[in-house]
N, C-alpha and C. Protein backbone atom coordinates (compact mmCIF):
# COMPACT_ATOMS: atom_id res chain seq x y z
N UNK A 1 9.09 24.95 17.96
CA UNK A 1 8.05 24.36 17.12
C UNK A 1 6.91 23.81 17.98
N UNK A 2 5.79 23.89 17.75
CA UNK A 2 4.47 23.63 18.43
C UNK A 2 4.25 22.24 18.48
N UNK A 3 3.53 21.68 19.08
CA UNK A 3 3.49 19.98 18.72
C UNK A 3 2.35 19.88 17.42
N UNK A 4 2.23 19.19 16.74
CA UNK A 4 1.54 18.71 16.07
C UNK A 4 0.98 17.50 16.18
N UNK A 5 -0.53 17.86 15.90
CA UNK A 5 -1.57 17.19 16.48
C UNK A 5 -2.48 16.39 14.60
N UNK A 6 -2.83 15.37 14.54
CA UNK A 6 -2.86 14.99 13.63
C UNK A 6 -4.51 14.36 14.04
N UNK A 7 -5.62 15.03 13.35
CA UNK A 7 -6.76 14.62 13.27
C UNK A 7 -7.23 14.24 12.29
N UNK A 8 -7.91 12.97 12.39
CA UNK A 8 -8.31 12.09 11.04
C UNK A 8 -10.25 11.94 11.51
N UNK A 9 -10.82 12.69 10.24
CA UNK A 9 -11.77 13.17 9.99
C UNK A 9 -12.84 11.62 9.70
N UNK A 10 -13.20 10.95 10.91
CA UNK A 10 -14.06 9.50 10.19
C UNK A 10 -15.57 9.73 10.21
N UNK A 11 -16.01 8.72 9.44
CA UNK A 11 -17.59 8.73 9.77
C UNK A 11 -17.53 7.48 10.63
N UNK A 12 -18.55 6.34 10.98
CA UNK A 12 -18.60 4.96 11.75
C UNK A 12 -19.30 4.23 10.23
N UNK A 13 -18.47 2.98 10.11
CA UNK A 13 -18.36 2.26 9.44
C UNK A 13 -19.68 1.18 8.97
N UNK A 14 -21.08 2.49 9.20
CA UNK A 14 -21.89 1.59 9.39
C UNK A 14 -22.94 1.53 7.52
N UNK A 15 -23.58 0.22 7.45
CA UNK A 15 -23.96 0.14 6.51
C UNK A 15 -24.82 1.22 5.53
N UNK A 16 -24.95 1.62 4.95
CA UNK A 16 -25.73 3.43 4.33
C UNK A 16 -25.20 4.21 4.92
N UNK A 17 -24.48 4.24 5.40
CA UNK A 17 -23.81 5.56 5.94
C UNK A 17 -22.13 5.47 5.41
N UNK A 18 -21.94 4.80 5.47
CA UNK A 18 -20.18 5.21 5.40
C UNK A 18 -19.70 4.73 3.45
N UNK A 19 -19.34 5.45 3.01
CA UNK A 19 -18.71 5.16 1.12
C UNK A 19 -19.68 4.60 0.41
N UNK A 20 -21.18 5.57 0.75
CA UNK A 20 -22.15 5.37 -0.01
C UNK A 20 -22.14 5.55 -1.26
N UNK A 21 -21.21 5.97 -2.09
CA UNK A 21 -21.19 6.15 -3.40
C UNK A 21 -20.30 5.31 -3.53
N UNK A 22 -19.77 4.00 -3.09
CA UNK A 22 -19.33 2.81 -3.34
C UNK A 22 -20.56 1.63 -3.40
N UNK A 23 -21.82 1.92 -3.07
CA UNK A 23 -22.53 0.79 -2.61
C UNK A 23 -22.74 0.35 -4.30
N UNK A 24 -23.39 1.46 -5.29
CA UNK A 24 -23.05 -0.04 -6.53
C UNK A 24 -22.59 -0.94 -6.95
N UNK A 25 -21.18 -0.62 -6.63
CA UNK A 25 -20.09 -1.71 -6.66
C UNK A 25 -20.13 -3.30 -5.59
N UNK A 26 -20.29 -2.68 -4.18
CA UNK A 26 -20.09 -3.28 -3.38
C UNK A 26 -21.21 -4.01 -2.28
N UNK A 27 -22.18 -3.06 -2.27
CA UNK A 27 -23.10 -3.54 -1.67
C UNK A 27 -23.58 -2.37 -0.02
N UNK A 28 -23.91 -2.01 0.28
CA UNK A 28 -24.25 -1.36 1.49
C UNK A 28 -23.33 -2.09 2.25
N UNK A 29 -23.30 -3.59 2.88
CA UNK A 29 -22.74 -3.68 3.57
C UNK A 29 -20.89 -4.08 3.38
N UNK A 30 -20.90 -4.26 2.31
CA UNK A 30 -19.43 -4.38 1.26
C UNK A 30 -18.57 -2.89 1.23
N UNK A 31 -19.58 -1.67 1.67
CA UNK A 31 -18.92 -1.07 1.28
C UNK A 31 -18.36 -0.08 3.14
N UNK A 32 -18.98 -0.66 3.77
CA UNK A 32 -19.34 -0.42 5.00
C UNK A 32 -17.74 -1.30 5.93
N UNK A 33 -18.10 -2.83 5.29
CA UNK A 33 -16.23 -3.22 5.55
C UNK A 33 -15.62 -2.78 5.12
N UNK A 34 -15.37 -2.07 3.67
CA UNK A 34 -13.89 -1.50 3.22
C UNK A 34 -13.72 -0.36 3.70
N UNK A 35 -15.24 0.45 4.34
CA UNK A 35 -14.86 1.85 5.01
C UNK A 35 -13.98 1.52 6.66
N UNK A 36 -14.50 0.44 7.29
CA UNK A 36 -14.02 -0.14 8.34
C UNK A 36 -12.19 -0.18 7.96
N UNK A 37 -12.21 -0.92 7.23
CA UNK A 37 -10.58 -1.19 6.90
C UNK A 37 -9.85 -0.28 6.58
N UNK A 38 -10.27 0.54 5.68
CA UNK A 38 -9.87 2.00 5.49
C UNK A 38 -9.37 3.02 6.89
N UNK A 39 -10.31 2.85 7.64
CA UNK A 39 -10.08 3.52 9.04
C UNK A 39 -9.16 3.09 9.45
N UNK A 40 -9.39 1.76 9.67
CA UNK A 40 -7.85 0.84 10.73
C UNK A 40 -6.65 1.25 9.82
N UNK A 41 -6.91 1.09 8.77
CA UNK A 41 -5.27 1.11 7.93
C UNK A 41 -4.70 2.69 8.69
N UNK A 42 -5.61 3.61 8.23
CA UNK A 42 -5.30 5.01 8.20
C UNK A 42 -4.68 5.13 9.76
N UNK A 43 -5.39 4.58 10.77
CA UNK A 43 -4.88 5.00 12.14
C UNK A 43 -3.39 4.19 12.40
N UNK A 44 -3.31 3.07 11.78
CA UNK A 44 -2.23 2.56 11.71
C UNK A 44 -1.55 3.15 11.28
N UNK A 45 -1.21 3.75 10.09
CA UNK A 45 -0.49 4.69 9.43
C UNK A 45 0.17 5.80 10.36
N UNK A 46 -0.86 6.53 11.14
CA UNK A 46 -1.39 7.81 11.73
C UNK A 46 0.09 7.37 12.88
N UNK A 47 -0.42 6.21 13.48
CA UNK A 47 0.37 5.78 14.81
C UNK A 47 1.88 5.54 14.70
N UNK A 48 1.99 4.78 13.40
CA UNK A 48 3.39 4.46 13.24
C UNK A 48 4.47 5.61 12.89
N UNK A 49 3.38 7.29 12.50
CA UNK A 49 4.58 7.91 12.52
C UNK A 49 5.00 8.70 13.75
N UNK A 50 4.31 8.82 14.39
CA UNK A 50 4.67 8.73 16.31
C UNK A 50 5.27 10.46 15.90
N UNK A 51 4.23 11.40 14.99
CA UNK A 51 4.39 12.76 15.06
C UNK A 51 3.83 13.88 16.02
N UNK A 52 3.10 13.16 16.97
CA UNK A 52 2.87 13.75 18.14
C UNK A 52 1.17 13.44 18.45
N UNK A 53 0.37 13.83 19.28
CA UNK A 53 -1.16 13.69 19.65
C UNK A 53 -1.84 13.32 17.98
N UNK A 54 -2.60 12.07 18.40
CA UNK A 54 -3.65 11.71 17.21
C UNK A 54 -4.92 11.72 18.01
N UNK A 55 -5.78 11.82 17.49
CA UNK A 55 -7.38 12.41 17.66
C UNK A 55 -8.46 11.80 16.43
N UNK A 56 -9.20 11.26 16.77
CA UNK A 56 -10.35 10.53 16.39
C UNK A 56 -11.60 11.23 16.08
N UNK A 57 -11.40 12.68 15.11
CA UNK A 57 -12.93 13.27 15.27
C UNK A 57 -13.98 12.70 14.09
N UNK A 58 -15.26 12.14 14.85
CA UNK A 58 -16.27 11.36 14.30
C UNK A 58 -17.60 11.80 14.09
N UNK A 59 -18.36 11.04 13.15
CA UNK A 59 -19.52 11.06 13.03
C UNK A 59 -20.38 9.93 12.82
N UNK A 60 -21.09 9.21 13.13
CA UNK A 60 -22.14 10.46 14.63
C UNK A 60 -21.23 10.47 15.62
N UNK A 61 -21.80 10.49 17.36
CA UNK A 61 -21.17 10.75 18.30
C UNK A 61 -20.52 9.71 18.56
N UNK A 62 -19.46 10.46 19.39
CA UNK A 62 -18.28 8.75 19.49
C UNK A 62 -18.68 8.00 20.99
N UNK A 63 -20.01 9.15 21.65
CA UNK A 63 -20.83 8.48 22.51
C UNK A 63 -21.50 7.11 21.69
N UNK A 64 -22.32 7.07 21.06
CA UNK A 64 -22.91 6.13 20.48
C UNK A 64 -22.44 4.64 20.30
N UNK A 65 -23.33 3.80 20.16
CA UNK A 65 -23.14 2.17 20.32
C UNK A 65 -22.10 1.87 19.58
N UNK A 66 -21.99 2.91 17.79
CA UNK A 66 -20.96 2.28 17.16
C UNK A 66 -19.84 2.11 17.48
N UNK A 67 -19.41 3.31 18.09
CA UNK A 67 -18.14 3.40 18.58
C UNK A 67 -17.59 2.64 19.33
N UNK A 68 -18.37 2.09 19.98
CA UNK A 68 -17.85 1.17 21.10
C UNK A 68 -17.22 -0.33 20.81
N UNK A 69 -17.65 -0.63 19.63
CA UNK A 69 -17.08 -1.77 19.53
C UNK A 69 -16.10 -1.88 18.29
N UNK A 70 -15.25 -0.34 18.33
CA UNK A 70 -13.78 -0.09 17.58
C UNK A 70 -12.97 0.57 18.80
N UNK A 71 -12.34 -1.14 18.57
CA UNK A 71 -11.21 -1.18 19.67
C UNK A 71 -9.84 0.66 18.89
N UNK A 72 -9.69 1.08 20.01
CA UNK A 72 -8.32 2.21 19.64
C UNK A 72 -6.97 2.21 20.57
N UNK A 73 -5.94 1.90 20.45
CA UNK A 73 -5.14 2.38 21.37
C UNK A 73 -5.82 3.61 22.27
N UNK A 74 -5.01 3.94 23.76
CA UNK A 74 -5.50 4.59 24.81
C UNK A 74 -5.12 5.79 24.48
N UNK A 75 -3.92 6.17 23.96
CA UNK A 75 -3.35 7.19 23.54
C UNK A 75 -4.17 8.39 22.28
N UNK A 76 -5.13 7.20 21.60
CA UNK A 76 -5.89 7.72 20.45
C UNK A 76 -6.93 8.82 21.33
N UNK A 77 -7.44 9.98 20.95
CA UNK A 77 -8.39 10.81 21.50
C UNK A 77 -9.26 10.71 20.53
N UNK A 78 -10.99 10.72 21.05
CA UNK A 78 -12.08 10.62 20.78
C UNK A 78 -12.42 11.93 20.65
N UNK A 79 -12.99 12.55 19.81
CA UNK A 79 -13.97 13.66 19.76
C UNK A 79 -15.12 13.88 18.38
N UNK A 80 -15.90 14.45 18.92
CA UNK A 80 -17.21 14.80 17.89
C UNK A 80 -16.98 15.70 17.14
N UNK A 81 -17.30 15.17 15.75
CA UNK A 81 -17.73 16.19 14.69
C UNK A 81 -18.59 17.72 14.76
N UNK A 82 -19.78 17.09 15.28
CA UNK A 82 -20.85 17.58 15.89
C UNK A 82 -21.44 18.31 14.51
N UNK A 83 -22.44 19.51 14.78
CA UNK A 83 -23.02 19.42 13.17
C UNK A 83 -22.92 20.65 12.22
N UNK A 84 -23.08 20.64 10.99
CA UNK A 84 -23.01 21.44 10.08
C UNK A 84 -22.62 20.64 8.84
N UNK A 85 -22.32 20.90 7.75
CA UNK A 85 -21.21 20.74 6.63
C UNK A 85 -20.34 20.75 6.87
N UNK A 86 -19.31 19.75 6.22
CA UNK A 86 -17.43 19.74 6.11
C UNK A 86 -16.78 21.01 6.94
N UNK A 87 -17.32 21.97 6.19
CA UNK A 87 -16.79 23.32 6.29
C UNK A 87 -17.01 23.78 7.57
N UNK A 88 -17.81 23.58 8.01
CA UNK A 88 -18.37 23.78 9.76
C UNK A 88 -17.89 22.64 10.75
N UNK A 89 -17.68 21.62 10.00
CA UNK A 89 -17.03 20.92 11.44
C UNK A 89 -15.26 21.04 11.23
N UNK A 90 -14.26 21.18 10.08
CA UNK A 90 -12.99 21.33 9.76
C UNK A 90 -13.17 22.45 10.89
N UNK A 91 -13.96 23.89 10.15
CA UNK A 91 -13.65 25.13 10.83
C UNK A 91 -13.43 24.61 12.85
N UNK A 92 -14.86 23.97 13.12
CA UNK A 92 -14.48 23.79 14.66
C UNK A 92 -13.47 23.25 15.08
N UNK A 93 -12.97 21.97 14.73
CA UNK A 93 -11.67 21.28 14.94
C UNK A 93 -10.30 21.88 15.06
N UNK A 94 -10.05 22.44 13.61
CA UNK A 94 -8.98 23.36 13.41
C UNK A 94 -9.15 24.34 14.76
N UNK A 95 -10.31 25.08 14.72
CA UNK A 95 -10.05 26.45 15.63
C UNK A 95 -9.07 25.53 17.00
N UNK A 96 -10.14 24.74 17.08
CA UNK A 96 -10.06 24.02 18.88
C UNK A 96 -8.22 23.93 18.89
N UNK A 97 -7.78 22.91 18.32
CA UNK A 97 -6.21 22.76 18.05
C UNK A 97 -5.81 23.28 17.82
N UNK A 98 -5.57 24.47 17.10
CA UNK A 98 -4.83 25.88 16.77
C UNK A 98 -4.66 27.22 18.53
N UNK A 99 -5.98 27.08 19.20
CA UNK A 99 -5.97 27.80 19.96
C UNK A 99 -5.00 26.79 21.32
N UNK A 100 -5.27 25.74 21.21
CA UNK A 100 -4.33 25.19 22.19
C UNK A 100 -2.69 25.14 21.73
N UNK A 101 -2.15 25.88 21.27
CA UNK A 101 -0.93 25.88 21.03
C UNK A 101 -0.22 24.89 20.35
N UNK A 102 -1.38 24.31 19.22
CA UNK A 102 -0.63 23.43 18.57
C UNK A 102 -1.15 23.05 16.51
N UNK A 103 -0.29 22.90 16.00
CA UNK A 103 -0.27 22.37 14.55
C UNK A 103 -1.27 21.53 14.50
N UNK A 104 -2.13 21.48 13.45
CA UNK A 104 -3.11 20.26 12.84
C UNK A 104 -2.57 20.04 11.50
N UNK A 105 -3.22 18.20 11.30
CA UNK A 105 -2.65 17.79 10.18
C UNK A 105 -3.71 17.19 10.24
N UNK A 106 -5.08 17.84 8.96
CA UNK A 106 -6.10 16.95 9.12
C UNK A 106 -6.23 16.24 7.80
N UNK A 107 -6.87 15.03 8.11
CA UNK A 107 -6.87 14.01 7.16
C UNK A 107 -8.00 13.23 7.49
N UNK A 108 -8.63 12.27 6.29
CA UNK A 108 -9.41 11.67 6.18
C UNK A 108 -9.34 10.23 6.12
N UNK A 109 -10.08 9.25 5.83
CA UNK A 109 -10.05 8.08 5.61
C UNK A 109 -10.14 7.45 4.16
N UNK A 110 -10.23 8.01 2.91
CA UNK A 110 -10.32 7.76 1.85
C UNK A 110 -9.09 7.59 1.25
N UNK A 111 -8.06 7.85 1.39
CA UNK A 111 -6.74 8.09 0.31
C UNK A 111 -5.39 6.73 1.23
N UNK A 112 -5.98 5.72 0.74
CA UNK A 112 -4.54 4.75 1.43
C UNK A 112 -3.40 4.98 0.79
N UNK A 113 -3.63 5.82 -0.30
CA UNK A 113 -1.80 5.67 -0.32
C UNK A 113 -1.05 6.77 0.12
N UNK A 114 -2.35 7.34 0.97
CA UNK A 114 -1.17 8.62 2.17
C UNK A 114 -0.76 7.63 3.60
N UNK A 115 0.70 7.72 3.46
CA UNK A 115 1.38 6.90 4.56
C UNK A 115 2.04 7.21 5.27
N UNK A 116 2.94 7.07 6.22
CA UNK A 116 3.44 6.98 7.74
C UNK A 116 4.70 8.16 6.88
N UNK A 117 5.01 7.87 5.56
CA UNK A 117 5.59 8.32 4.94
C UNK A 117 5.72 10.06 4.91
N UNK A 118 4.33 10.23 4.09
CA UNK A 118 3.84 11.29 3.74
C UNK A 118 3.25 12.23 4.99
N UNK A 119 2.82 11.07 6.10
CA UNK A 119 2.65 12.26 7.24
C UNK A 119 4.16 12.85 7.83
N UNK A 120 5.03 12.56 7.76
CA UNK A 120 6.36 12.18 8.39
C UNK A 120 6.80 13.93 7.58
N UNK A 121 6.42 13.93 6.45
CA UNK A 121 6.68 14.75 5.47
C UNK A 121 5.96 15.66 5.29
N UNK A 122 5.22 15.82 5.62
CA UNK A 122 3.71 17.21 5.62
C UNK A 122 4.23 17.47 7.35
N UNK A 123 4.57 17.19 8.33
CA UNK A 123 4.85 17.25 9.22
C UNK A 123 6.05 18.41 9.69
N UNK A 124 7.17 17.84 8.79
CA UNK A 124 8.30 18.54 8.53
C UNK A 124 8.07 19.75 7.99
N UNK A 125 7.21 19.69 6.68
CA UNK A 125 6.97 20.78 5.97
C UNK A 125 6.44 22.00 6.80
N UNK A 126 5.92 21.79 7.92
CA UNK A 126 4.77 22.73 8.61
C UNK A 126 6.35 23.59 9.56
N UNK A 127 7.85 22.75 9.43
CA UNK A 127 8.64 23.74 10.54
C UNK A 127 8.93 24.97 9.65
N UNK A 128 8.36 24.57 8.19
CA UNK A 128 9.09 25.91 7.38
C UNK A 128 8.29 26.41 6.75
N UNK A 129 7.11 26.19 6.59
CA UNK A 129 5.75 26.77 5.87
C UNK A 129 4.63 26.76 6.79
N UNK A 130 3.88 28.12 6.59
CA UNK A 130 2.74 28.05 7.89
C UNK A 130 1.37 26.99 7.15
N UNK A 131 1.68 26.42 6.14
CA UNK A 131 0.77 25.15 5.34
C UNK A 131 1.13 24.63 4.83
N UNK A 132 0.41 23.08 4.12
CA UNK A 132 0.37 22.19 3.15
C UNK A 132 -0.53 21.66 2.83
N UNK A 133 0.17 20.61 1.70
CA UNK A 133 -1.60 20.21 1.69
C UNK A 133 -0.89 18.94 0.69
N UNK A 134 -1.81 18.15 0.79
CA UNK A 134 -1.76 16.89 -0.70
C UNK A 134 -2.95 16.69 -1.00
N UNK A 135 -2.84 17.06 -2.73
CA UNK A 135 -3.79 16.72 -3.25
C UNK A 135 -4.49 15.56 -3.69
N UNK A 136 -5.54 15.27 -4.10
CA UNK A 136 -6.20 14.02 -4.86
C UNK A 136 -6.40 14.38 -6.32
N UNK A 137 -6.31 13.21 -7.04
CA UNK A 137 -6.54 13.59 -8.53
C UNK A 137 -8.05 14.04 -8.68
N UNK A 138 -8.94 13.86 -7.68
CA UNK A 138 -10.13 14.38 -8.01
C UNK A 138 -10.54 15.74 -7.53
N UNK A 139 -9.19 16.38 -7.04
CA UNK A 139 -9.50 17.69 -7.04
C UNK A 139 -9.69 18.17 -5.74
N UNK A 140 -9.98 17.72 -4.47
CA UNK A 140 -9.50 17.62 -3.56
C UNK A 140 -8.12 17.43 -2.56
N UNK A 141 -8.42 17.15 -1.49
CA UNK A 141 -7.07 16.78 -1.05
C UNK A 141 -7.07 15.69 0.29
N UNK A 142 -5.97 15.25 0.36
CA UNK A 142 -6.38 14.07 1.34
C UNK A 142 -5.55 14.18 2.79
N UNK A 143 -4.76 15.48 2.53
CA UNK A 143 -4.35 16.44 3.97
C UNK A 143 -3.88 17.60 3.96
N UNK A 144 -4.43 18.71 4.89
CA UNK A 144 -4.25 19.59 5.14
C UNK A 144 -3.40 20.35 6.63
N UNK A 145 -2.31 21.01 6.00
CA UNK A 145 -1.09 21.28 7.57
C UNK A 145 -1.63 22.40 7.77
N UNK A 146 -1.85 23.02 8.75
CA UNK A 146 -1.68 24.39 9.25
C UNK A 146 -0.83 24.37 10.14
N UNK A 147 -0.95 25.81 10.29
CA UNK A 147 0.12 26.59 11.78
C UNK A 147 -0.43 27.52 12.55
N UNK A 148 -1.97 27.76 11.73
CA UNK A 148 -2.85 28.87 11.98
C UNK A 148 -4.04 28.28 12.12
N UNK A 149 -5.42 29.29 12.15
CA UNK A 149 -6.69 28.49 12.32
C UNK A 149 -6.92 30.17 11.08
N UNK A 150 -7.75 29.97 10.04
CA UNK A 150 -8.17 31.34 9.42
C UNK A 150 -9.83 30.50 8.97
N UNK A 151 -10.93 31.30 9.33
CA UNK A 151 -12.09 30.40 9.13
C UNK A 151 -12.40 30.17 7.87
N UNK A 152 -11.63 31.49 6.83
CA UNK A 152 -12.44 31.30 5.22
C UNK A 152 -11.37 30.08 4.39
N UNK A 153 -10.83 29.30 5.43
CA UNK A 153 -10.17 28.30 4.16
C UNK A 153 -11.39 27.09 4.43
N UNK A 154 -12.30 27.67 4.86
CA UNK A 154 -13.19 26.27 4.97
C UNK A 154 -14.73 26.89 4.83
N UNK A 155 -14.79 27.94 4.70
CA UNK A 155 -16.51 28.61 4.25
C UNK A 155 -16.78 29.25 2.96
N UNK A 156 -17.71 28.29 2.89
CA UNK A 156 -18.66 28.65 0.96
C UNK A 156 -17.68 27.77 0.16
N UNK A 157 -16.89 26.44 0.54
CA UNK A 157 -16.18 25.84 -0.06
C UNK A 157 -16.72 24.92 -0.77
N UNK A 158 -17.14 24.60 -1.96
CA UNK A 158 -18.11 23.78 -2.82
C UNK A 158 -17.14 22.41 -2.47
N UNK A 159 -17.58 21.38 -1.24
CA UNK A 159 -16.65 19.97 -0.98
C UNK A 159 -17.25 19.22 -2.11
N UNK A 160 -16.28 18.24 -1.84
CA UNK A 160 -16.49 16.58 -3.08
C UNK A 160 -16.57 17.73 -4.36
N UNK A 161 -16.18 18.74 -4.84
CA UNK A 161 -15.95 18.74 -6.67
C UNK A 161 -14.12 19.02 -6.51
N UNK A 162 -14.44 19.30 -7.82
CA UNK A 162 -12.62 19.05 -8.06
C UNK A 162 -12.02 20.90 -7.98
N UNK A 163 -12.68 21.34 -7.44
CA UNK A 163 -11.85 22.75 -7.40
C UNK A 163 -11.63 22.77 -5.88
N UNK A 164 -12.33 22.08 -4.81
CA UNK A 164 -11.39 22.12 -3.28
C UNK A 164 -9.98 22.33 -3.40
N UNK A 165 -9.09 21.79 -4.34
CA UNK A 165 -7.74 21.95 -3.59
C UNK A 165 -7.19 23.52 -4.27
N UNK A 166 -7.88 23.62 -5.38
CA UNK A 166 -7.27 25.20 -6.28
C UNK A 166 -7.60 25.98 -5.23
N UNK A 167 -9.15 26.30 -4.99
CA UNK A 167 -9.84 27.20 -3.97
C UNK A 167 -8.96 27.21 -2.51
N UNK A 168 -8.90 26.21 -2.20
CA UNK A 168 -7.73 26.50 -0.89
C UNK A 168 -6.51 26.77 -1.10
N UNK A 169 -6.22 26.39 -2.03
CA UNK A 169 -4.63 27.21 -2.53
C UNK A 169 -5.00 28.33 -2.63
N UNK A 170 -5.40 28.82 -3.99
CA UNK A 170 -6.39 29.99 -3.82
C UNK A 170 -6.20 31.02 -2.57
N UNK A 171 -6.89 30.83 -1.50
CA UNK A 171 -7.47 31.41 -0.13
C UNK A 171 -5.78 31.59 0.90
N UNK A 172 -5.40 30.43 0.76
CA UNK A 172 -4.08 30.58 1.17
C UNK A 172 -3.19 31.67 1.24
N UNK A 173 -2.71 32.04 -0.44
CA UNK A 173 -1.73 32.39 -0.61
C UNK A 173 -2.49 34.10 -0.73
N UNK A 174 -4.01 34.48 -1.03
CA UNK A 174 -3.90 35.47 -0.82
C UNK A 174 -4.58 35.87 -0.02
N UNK A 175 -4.41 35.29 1.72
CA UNK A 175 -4.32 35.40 3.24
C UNK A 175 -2.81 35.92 3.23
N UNK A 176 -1.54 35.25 2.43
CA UNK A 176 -0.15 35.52 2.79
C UNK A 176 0.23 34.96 3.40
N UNK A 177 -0.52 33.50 3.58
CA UNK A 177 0.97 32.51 4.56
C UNK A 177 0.95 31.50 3.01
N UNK A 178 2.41 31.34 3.50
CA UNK A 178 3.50 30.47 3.21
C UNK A 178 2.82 28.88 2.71
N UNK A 179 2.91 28.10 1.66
CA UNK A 179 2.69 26.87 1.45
C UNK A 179 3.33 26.41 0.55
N UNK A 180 3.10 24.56 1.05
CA UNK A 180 3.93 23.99 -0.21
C UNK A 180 3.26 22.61 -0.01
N UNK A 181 2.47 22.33 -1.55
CA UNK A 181 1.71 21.24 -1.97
C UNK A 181 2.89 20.34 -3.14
N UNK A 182 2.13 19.01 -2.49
CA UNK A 182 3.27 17.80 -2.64
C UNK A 182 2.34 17.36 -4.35
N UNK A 183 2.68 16.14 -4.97
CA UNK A 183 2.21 15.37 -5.50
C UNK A 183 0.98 14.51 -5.33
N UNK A 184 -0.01 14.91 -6.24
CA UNK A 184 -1.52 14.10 -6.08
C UNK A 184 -1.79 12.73 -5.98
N UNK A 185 -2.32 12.39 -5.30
CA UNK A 185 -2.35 10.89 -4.56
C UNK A 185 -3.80 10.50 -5.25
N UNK A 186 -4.38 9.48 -4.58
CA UNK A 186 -5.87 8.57 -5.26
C UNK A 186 -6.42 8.56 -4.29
N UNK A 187 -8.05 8.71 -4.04
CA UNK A 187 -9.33 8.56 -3.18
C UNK A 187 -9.24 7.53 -3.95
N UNK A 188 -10.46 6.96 -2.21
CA UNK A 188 -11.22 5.33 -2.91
C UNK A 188 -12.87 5.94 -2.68
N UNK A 189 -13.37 6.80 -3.71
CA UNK A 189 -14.82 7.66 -3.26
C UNK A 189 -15.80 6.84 -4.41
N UNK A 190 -15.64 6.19 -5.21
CA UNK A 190 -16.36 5.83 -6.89
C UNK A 190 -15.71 4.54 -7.03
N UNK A 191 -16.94 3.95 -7.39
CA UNK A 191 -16.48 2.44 -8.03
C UNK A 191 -15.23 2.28 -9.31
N UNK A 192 -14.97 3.56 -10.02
CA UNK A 192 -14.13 3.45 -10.44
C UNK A 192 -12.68 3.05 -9.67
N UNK A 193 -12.64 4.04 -8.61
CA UNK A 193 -11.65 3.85 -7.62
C UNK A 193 -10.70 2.55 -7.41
N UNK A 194 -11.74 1.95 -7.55
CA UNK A 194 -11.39 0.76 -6.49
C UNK A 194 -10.06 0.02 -6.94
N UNK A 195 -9.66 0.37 -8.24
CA UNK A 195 -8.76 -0.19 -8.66
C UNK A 195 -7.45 0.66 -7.82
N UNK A 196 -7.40 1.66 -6.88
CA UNK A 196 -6.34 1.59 -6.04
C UNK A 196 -6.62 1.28 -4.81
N UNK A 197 -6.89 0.25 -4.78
CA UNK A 197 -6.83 -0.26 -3.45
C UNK A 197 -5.82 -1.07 -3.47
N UNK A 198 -4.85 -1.15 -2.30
CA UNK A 198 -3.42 -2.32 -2.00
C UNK A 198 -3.76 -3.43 -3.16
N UNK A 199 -2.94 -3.64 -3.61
CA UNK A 199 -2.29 -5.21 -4.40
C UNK A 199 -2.73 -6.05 -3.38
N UNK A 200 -2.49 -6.04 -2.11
CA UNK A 200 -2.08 -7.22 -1.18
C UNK A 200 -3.48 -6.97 -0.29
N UNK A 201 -4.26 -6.12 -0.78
CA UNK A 201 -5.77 -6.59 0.17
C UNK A 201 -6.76 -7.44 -1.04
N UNK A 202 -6.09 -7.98 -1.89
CA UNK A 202 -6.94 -8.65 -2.75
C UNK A 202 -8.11 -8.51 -3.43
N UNK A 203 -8.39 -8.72 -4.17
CA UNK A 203 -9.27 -8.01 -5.22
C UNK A 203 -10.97 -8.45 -4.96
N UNK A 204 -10.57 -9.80 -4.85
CA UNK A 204 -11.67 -10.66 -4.95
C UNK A 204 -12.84 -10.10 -3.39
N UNK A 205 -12.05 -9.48 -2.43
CA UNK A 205 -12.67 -9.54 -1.36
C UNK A 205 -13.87 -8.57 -1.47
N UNK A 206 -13.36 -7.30 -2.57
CA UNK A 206 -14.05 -6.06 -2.89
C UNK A 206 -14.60 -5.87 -4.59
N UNK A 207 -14.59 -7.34 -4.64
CA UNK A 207 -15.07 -7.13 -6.32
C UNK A 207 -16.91 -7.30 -6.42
C-alpha cells in the first residue's frame, strides 16, 4: 500500500477573502476568525489521525506575510495553490502526489464534522477501492481519496453547485475505477450554515 498523503485545500484567513459568503451574518472580519478556527480545528483533526504526510496547500502564497504568523507543527508541509480555478489547482496537486508514489486525501476547511474519525476511514477505504469521497448536503463533497491522478475528475466541473459530487461520481465510475461514497456531512459556506457549528464553540461568539 502506498503512503497516503492528506492535503487540506486553505485559503489565509484574511478579512474579504476567506467565507465571504458568510460576511452577512458575521461581518468581514467575524467571518475571517471562524475561517481561522476552521483551519486550526481541521489540521488538528488532520494530525491526530497520524495517516501519514499532511500538506498545507494555500492561497495566496504561503511565501506571503499571512502565512507567517500561523504557527504549524514542523512536520506540516507548505505548498502553493498557485493559479487557475478549483479545477486547475486540485488537477496540479493531485498530479504532483500521485506521481510521487503516493495516495491523496484532499480536503478542505469548511465541513467540521469531518473528523480524525472519518479520515481514519476514507483512508482505509483507499486499501480496497482506487476512490472515495464524502459528500456535503449541498452537493459537493468535503473529501476526496484517490489512488490515481485522471485530469477529467476535475475539468469543466461547475464547483460550489450541488451536482460536484454526482458529476464526480459520474466521471469515476465511467473511467472504471472502483469507489465507495460514505454518508453526507454539513459545510459551514451560508449564513444558514452556521447552525452546524460545534455545540461547544458557542453560539454567541458567531452570532
Amino acid at each position: 500500500m502506498k503512503p497516503i498523503r492528506i492535503v487540506i485545500i486553505a485559503k489565509a484567513a484574511q478579512p474579504g477573502f476567506a467565507k465571504t459568503r458568510l460576511i452577512p451574518a458575521l461581518g468581514e472580519q467575524g467571518a475571517a476568525d471562524l475561517a481561522q478556527r476552521m483551519l486550526t480545528y481541521t489540521l488538528s483533526e488532520v494530525l491526530a489521525a497520524k495517516i501519514g504526510p499532511v500538506e498545507l496547500c494555500v492561497t495566496p502564497s504561503s511565501t506571503g506575510a499571512v502565512w507567517q504568523t500561523f504557527t504549524i507543527p514542523d512536520e506540516v508541509q507548505y505548498s502553493d495553490q498557485g493559479e487557475g480555478d478549483l479545477g486547475e489547482r486540485l488537477t496540479r496537486v493531485t498530479r504532483r502526489v500521485i506521481a510521487n508514489d503516493e495516495s491523496v486525501l484532499l480536503i478542505g476547511t469548511d465541513c467540521l464534522e469531518l473528523t480524525t474519525f472519518h479520515l481514519l476511514q476514507a483512508a482505509n477505504t483507499l486499501r480496497h477501492f482506487d476512490s472515495t469521497l464524502i459528500p456535503v448536503t449541498d452537493g459537493g463533497y468535503a473529501l476526496l481519496g484517490l489512488n490515481f491522478f485522471h485530469s477529467s475528475l476535475f475539468e469543466f466541473i461547475k464547483w460550489s453547485t450541488n451536482t460536484v459530487f454526482i458529476e464526480t461520481m459520474h466521471r469515476l465510475k465511467r473511467l472504471g475505477y472502483s469507489v465507495h461514497s460514505y454518508p453526507s456531512l454539513h459545510d459551514i459556506d451560508e449564513p444558514k450554515d452556521l447552525r452546524w457549528l460545534p455545540k461547544t464553540w458557542g453560539e454567541k461568539e458567531h452570532a
